[in-house]
PDB file of N, CA and C in Angstrom:
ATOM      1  N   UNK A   1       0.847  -1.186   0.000  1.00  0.00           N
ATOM      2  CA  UNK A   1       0.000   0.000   0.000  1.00  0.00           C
ATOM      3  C   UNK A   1       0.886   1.241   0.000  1.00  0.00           C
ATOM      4  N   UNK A   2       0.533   2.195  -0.696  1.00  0.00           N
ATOM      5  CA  UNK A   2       0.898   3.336  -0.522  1.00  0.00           C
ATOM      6  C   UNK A   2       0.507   3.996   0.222  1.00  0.00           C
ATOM      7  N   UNK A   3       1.501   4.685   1.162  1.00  0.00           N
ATOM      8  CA  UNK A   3       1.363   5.630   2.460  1.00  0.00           C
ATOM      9  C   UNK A   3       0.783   6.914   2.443  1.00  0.00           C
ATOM     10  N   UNK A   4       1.049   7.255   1.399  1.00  0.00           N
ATOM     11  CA  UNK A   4       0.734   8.719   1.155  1.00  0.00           C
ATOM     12  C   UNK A   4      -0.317   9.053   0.360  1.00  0.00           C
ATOM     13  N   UNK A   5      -1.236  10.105   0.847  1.00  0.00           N
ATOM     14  CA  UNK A   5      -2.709  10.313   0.060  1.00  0.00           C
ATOM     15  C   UNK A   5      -2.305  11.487  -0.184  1.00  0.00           C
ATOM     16  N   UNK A   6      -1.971  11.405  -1.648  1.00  0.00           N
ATOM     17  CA  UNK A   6      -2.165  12.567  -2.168  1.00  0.00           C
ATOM     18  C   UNK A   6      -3.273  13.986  -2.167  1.00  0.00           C
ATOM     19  N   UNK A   7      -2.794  15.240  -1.753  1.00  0.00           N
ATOM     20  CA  UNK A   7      -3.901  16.243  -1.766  1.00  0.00           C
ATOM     21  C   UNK A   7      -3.996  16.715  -2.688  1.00  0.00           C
ATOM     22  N   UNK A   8      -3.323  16.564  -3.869  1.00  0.00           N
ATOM     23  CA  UNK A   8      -3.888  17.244  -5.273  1.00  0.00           C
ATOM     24  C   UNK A   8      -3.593  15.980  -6.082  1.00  0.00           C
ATOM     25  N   UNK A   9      -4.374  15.937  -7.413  1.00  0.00           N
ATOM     26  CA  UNK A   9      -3.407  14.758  -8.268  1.00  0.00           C
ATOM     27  C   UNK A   9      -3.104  14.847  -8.974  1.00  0.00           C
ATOM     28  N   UNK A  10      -1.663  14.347  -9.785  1.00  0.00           N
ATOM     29  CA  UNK A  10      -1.127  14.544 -10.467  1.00  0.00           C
ATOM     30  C   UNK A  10      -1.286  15.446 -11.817  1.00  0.00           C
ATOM     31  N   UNK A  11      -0.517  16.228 -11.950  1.00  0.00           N
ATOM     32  CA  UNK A  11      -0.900  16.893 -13.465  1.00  0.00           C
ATOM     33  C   UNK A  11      -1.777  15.985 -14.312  1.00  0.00           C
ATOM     34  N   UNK A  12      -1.389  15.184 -14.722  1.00  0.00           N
ATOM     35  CA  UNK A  12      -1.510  14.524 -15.837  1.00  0.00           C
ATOM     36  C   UNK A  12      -2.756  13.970 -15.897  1.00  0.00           C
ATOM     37  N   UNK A  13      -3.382  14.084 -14.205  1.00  0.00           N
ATOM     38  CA  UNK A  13      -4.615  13.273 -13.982  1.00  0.00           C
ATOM     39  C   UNK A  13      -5.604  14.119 -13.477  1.00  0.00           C
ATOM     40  N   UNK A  14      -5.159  15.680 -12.936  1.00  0.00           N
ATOM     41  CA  UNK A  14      -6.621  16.548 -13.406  1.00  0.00           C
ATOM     42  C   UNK A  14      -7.039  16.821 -14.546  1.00  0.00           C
ATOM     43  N   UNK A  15      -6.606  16.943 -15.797  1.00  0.00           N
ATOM     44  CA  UNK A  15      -7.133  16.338 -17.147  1.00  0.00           C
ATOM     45  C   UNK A  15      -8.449  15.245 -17.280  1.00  0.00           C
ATOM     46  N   UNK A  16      -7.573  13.916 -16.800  1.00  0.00           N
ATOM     47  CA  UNK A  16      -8.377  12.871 -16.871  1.00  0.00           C
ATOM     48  C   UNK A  16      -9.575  13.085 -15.932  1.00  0.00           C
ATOM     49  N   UNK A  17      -9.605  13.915 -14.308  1.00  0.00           N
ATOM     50  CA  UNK A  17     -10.378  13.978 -14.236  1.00  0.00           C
ATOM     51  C   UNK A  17     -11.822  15.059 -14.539  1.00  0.00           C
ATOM     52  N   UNK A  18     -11.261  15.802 -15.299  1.00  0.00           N
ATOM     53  CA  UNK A  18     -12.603  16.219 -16.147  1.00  0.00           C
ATOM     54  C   UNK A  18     -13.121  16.041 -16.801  1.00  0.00           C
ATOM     55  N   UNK A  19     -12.373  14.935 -17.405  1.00  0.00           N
ATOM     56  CA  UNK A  19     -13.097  14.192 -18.464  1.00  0.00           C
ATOM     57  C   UNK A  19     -14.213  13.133 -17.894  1.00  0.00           C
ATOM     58  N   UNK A  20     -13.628  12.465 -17.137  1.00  0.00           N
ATOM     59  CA  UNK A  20     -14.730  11.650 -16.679  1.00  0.00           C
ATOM     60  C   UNK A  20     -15.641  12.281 -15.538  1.00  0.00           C
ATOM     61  N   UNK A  21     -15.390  13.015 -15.168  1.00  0.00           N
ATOM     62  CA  UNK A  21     -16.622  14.354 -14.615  1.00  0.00           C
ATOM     63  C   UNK A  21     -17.467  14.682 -16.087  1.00  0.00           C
ATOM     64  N   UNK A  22     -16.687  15.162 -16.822  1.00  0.00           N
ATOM     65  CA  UNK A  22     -17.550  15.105 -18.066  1.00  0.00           C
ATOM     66  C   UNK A  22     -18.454  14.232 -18.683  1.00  0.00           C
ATOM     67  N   UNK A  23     -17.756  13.025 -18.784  1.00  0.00           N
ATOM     68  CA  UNK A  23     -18.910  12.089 -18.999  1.00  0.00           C
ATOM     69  C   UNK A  23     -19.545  10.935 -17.758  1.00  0.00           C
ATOM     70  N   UNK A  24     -19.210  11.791 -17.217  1.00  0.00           N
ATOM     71  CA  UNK A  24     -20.284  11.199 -15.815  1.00  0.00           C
ATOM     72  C   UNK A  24     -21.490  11.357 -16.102  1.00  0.00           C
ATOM     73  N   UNK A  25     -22.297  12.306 -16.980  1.00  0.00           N
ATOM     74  CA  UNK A  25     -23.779  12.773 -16.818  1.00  0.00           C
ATOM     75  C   UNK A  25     -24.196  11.538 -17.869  1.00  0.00           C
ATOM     76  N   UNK A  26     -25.565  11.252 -18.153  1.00  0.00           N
ATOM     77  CA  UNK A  26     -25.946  10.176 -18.825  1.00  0.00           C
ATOM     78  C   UNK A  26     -25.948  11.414 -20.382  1.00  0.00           C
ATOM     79  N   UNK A  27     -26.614  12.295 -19.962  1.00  0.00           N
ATOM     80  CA  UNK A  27     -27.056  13.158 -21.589  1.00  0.00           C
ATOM     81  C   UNK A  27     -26.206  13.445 -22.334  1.00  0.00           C
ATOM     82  N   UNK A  28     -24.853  13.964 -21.213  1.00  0.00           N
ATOM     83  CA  UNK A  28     -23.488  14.254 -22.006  1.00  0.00           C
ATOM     84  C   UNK A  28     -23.178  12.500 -23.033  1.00  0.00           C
ATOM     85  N   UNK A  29     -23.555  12.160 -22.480  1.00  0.00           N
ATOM     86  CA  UNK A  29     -23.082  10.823 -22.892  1.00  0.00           C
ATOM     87  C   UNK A  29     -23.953  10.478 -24.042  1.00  0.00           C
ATOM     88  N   UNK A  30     -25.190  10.361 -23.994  1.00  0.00           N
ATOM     89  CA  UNK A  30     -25.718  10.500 -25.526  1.00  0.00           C
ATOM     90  C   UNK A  30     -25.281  11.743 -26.207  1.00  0.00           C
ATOM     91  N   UNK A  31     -25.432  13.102 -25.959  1.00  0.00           N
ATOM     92  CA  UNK A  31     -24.658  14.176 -27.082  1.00  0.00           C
ATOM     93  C   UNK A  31     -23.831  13.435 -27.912  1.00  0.00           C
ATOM     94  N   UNK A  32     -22.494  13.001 -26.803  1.00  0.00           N
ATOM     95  CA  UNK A  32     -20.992  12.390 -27.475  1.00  0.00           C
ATOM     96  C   UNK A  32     -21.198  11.696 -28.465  1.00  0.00           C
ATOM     97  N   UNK A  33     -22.645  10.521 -28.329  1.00  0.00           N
ATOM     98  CA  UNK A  33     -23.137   9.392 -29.131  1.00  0.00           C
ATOM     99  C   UNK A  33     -23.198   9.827 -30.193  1.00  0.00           C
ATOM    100  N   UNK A  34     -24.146  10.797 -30.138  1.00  0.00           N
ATOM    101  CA  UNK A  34     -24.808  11.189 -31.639  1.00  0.00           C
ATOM    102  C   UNK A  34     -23.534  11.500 -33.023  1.00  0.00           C
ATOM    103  N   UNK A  35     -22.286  11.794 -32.349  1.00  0.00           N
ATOM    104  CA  UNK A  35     -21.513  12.165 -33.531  1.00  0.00           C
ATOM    105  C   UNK A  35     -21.157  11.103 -34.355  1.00  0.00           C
ATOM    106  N   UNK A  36     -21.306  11.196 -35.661  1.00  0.00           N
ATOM    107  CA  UNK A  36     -20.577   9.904 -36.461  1.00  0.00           C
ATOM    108  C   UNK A  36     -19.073  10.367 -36.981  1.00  0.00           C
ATOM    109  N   UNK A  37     -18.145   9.663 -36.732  1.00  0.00           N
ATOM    110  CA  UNK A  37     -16.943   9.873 -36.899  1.00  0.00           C
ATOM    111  C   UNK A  37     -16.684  11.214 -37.933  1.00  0.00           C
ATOM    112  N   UNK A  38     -16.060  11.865 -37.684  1.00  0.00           N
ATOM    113  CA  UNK A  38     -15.819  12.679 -38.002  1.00  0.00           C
ATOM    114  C   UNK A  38     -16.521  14.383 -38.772  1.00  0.00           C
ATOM    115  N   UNK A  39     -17.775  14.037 -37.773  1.00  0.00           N
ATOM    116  CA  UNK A  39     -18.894  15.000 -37.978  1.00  0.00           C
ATOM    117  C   UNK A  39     -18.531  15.908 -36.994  1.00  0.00           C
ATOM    118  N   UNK A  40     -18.942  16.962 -37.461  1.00  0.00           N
ATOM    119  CA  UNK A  40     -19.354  18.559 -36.874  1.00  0.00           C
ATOM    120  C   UNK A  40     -20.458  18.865 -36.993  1.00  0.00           C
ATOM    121  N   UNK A  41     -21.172  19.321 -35.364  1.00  0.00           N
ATOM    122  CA  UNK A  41     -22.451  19.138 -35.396  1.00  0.00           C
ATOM    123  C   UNK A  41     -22.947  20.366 -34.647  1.00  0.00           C
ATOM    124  N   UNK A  42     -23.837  21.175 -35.224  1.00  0.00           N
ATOM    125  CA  UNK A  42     -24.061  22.705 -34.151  1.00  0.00           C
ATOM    126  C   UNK A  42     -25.464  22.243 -33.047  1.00  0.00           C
ATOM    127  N   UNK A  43     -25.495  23.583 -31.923  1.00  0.00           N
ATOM    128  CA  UNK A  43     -26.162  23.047 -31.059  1.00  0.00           C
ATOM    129  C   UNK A  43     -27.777  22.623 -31.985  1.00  0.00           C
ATOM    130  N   UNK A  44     -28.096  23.276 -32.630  1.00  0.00           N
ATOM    131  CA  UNK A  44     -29.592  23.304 -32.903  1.00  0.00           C
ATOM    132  C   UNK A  44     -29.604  21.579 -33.719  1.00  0.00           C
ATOM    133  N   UNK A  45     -28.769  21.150 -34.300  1.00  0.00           N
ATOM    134  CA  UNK A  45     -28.574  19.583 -34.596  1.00  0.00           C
ATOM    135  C   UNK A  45     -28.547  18.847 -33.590  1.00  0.00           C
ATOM    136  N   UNK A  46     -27.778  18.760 -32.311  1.00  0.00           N
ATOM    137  CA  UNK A  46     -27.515  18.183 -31.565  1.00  0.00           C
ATOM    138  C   UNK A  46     -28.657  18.415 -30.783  1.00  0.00           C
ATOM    139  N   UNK A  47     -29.763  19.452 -30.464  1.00  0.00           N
ATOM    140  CA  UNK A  47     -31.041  19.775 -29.716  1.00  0.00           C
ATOM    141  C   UNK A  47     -32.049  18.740 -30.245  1.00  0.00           C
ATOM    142  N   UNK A  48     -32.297  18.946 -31.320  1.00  0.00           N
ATOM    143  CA  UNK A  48     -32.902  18.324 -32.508  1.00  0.00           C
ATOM    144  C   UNK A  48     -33.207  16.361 -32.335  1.00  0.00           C
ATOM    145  N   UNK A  49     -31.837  16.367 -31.738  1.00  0.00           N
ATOM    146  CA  UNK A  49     -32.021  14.728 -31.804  1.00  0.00           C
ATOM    147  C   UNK A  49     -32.007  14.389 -30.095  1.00  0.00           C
ATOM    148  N   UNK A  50     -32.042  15.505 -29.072  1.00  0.00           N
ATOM    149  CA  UNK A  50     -32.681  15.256 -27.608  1.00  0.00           C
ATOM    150  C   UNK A  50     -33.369  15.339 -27.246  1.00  0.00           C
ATOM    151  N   UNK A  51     -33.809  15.528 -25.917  1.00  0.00           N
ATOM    152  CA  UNK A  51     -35.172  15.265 -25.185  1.00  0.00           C
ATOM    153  C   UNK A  51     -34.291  17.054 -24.504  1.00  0.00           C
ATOM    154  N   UNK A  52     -32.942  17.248 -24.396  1.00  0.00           N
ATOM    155  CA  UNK A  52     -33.689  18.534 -23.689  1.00  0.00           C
ATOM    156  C   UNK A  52     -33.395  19.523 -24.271  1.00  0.00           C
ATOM    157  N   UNK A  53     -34.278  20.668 -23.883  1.00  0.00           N
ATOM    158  CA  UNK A  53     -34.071  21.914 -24.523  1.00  0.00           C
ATOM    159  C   UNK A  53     -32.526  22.463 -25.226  1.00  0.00           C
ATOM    160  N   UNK A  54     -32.569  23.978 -25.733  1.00  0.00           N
ATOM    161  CA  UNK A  54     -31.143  23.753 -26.533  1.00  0.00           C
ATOM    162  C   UNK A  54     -30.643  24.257 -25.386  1.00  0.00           C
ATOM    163  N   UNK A  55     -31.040  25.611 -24.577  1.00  0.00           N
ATOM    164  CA  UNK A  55     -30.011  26.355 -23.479  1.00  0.00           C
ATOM    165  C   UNK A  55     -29.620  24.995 -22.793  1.00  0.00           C
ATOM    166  N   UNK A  56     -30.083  23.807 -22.149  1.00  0.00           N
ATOM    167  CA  UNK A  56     -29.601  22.373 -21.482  1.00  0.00           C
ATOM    168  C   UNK A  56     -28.175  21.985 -22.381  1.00  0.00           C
ATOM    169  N   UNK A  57     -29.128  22.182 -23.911  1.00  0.00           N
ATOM    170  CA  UNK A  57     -27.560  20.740 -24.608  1.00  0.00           C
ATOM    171  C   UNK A  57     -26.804  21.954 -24.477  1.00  0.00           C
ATOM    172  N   UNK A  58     -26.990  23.567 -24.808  1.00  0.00           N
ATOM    173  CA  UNK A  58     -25.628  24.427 -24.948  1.00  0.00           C
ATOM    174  C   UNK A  58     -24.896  23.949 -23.505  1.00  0.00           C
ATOM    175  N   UNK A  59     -25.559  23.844 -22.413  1.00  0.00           N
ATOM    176  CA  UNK A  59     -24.777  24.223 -21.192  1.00  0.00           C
ATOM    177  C   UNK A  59     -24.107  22.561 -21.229  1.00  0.00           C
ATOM    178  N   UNK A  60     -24.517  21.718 -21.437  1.00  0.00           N
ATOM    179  CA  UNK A  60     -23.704  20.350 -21.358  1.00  0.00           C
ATOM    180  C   UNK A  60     -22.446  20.613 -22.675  1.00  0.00           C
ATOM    181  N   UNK A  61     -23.104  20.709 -24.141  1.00  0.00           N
ATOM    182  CA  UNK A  61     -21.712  21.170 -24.598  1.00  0.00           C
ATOM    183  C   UNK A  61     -20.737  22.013 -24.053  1.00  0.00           C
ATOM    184  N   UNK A  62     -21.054  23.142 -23.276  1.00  0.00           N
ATOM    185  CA  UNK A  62     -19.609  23.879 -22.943  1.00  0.00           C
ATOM    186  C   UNK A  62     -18.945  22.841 -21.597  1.00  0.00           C
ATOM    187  N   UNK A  63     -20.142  22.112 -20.853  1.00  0.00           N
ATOM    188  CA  UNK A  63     -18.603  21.059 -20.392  1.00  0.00           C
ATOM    189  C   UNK A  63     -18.040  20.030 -20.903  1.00  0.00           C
ATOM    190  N   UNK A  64     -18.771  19.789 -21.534  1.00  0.00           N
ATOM    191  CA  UNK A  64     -17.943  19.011 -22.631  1.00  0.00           C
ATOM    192  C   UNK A  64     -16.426  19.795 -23.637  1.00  0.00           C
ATOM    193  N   UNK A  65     -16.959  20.736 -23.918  1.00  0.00           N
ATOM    194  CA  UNK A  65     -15.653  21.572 -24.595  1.00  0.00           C
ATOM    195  C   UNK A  65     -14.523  22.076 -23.490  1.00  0.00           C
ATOM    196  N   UNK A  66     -14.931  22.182 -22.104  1.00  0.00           N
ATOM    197  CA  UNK A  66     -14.403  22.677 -21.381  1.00  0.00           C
ATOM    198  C   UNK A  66     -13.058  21.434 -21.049  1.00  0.00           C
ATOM    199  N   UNK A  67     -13.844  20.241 -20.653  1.00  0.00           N
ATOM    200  CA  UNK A  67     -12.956  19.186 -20.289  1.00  0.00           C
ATOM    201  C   UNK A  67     -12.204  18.714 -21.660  1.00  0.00           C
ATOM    202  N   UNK A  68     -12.056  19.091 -22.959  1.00  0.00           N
ATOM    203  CA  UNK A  68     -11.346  18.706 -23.923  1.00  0.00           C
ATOM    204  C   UNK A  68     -12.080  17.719 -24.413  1.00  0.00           C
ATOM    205  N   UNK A  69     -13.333  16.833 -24.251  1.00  0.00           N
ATOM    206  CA  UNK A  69     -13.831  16.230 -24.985  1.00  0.00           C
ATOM    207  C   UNK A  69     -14.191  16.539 -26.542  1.00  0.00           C
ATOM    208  N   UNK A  70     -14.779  17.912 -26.408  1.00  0.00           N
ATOM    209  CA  UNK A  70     -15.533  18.143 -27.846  1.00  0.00           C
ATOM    210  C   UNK A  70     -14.616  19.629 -28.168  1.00  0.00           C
ATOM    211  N   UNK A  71     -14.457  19.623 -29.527  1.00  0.00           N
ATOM    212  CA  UNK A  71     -13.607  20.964 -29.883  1.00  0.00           C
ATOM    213  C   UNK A  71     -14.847  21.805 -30.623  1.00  0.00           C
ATOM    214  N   UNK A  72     -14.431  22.889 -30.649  1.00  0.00           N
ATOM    215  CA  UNK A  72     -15.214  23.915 -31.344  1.00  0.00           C
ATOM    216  C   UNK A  72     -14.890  25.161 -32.113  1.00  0.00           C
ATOM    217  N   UNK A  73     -15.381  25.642 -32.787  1.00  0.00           N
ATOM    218  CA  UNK A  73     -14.958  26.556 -33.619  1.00  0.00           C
ATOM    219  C   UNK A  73     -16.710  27.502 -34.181  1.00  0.00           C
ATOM    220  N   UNK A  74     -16.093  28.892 -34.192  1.00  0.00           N
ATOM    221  CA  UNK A  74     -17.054  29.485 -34.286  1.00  0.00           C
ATOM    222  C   UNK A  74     -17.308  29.918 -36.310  1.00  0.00           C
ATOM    223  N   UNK A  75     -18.306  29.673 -36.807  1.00  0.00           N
ATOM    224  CA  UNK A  75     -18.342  29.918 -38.702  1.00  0.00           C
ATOM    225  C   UNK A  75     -20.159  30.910 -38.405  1.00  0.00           C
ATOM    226  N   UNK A  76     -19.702  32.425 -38.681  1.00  0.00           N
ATOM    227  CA  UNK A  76     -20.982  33.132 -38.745  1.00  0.00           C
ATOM    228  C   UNK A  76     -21.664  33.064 -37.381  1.00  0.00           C
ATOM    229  N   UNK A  77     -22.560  32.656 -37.287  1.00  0.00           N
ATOM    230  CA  UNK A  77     -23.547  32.749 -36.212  1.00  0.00           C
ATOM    231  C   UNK A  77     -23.665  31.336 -35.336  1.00  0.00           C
ATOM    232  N   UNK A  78     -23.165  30.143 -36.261  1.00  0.00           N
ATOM    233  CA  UNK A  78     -23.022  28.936 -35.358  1.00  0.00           C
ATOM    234  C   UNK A  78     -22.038  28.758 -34.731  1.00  0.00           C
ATOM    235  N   UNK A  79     -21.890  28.422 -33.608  1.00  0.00           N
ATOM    236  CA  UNK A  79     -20.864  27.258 -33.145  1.00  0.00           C
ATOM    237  C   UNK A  79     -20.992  25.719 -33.845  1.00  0.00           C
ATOM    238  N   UNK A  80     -19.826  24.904 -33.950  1.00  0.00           N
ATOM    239  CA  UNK A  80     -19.842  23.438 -34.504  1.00  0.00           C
ATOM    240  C   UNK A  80     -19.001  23.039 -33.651  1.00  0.00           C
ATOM    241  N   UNK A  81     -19.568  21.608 -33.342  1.00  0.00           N
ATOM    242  CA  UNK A  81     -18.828  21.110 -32.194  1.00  0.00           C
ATOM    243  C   UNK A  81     -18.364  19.204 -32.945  1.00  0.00           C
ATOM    244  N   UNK A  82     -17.180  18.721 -32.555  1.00  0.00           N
ATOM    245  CA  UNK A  82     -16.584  17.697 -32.886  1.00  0.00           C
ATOM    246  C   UNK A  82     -15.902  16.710 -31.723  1.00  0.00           C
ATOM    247  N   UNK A  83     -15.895  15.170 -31.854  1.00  0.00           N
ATOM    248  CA  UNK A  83     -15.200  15.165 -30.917  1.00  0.00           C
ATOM    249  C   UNK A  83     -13.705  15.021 -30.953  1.00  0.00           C
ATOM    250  N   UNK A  84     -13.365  15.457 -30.195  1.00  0.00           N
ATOM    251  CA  UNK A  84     -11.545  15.518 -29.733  1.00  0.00           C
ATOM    252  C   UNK A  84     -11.073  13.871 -29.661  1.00  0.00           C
ATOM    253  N   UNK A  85     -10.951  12.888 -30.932  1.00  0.00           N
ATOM    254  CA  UNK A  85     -10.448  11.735 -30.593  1.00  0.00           C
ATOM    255  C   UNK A  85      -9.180  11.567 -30.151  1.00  0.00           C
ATOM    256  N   UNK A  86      -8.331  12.156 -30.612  1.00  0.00           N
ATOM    257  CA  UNK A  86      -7.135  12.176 -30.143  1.00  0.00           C
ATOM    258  C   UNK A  86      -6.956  12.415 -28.980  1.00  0.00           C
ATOM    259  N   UNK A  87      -7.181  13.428 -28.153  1.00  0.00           N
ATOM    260  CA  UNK A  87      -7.608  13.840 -26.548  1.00  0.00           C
ATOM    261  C   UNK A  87      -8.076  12.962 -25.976  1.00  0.00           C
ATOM    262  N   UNK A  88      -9.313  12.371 -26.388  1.00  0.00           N
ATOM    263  CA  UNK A  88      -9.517  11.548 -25.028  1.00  0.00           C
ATOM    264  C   UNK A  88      -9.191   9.980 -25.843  1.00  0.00           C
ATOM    265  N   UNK A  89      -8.468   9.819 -26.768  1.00  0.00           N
ATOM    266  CA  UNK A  89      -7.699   9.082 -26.655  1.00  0.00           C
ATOM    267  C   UNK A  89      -6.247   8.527 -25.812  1.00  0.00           C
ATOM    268  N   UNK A  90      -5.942  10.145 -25.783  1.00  0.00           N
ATOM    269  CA  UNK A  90      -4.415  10.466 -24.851  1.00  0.00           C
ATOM    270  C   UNK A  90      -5.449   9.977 -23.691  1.00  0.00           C
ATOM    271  N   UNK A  91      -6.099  10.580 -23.405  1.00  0.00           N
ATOM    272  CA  UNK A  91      -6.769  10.965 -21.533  1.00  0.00           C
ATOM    273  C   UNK A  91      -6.835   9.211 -21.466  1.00  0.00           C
ATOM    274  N   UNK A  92      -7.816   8.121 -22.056  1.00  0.00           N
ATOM    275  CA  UNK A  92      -7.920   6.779 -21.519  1.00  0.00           C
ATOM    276  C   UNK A  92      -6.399   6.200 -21.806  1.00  0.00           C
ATOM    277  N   UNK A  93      -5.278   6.132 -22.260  1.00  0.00           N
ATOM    278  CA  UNK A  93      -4.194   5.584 -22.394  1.00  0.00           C
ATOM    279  C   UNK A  93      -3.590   6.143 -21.083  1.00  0.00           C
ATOM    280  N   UNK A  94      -3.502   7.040 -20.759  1.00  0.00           N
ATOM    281  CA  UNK A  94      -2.769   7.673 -19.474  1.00  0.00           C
ATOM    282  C   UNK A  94      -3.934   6.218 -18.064  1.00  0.00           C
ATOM    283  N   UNK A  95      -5.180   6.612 -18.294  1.00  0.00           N
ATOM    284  CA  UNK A  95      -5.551   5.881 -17.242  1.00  0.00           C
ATOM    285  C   UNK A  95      -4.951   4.241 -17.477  1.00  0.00           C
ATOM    286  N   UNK A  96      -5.046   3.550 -18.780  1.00  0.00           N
ATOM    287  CA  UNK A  96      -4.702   2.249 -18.751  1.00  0.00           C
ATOM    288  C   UNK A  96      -3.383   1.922 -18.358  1.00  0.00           C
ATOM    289  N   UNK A  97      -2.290   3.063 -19.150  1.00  0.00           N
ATOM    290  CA  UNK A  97      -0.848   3.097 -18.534  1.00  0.00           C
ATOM    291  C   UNK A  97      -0.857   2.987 -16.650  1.00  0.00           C
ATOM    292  N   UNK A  98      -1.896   3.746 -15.986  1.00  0.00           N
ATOM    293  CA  UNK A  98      -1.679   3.395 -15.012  1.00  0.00           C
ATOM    294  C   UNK A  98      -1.892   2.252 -14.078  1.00  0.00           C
ATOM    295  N   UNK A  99      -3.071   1.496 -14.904  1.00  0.00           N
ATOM    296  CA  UNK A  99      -3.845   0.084 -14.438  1.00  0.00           C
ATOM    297  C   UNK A  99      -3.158  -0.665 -14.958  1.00  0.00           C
ATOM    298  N   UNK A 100      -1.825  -0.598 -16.069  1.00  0.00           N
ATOM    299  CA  UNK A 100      -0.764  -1.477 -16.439  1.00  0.00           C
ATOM    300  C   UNK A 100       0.758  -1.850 -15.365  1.00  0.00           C
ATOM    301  N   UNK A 101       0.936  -0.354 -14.949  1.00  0.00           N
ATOM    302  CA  UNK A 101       1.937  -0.496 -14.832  1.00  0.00           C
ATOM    303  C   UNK A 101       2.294   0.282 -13.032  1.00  0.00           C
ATOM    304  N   UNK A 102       0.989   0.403 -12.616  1.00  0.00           N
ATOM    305  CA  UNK A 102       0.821   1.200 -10.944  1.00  0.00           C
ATOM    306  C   UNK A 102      -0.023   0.000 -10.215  1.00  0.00           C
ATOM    307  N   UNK A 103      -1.029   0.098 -10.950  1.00  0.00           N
ATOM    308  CA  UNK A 103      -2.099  -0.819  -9.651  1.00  0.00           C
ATOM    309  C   UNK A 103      -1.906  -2.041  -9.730  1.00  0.00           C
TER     310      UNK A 103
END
């Protein structure tokens, strides 16, 4: 056992944990669904195919963009949102590296 309880955690793993704060919610978790590889999708698309209102999906997309899950970019009057595979590709390899080679 390790003796010491860490009071902050590691760089590398407040990242990871916003991500899975991020997809802790069930809705965030369908949003994420709805993208098909390599789609960009604005809020009124992504409203469109939920149950909740758009101010709801806007406020779940910005934590989603916030924790690096979904990237965004602003064209005219929409936002388009994508997901960050590479990112939370890095983010679950960091956790497996650690269930490989710590726990």
């Amino acid at each position: 056992m390790k003796t010491e309880y860490l009071k902050n955690l590691p760089e590398a793993w407040q990242t990871i944990a916003k991500v899975f704060t991020a997809l802790g919610d069930p809705h965030r978790q369908r949003i994420l669904l709805i993208f098909e590889p390599g789609e960009r999708l604005n809020v009124s698309q992504i409203a469109e195919t939920s149950t909740l209102s758009r101010p709801a999906v806007s406020h779940h997309l910005k934590i989603l963009r916030e924790a690096g899950v979904l990237g965004s970019c602003k064209e005219g009057k929409e936002v388009f949102f994508w997901v960050e595979k590479a990112f939370l590709q890095d983010s679950l390899e960091k956790v497996l590296h650690y269930i490989n080679t710590e726990a």
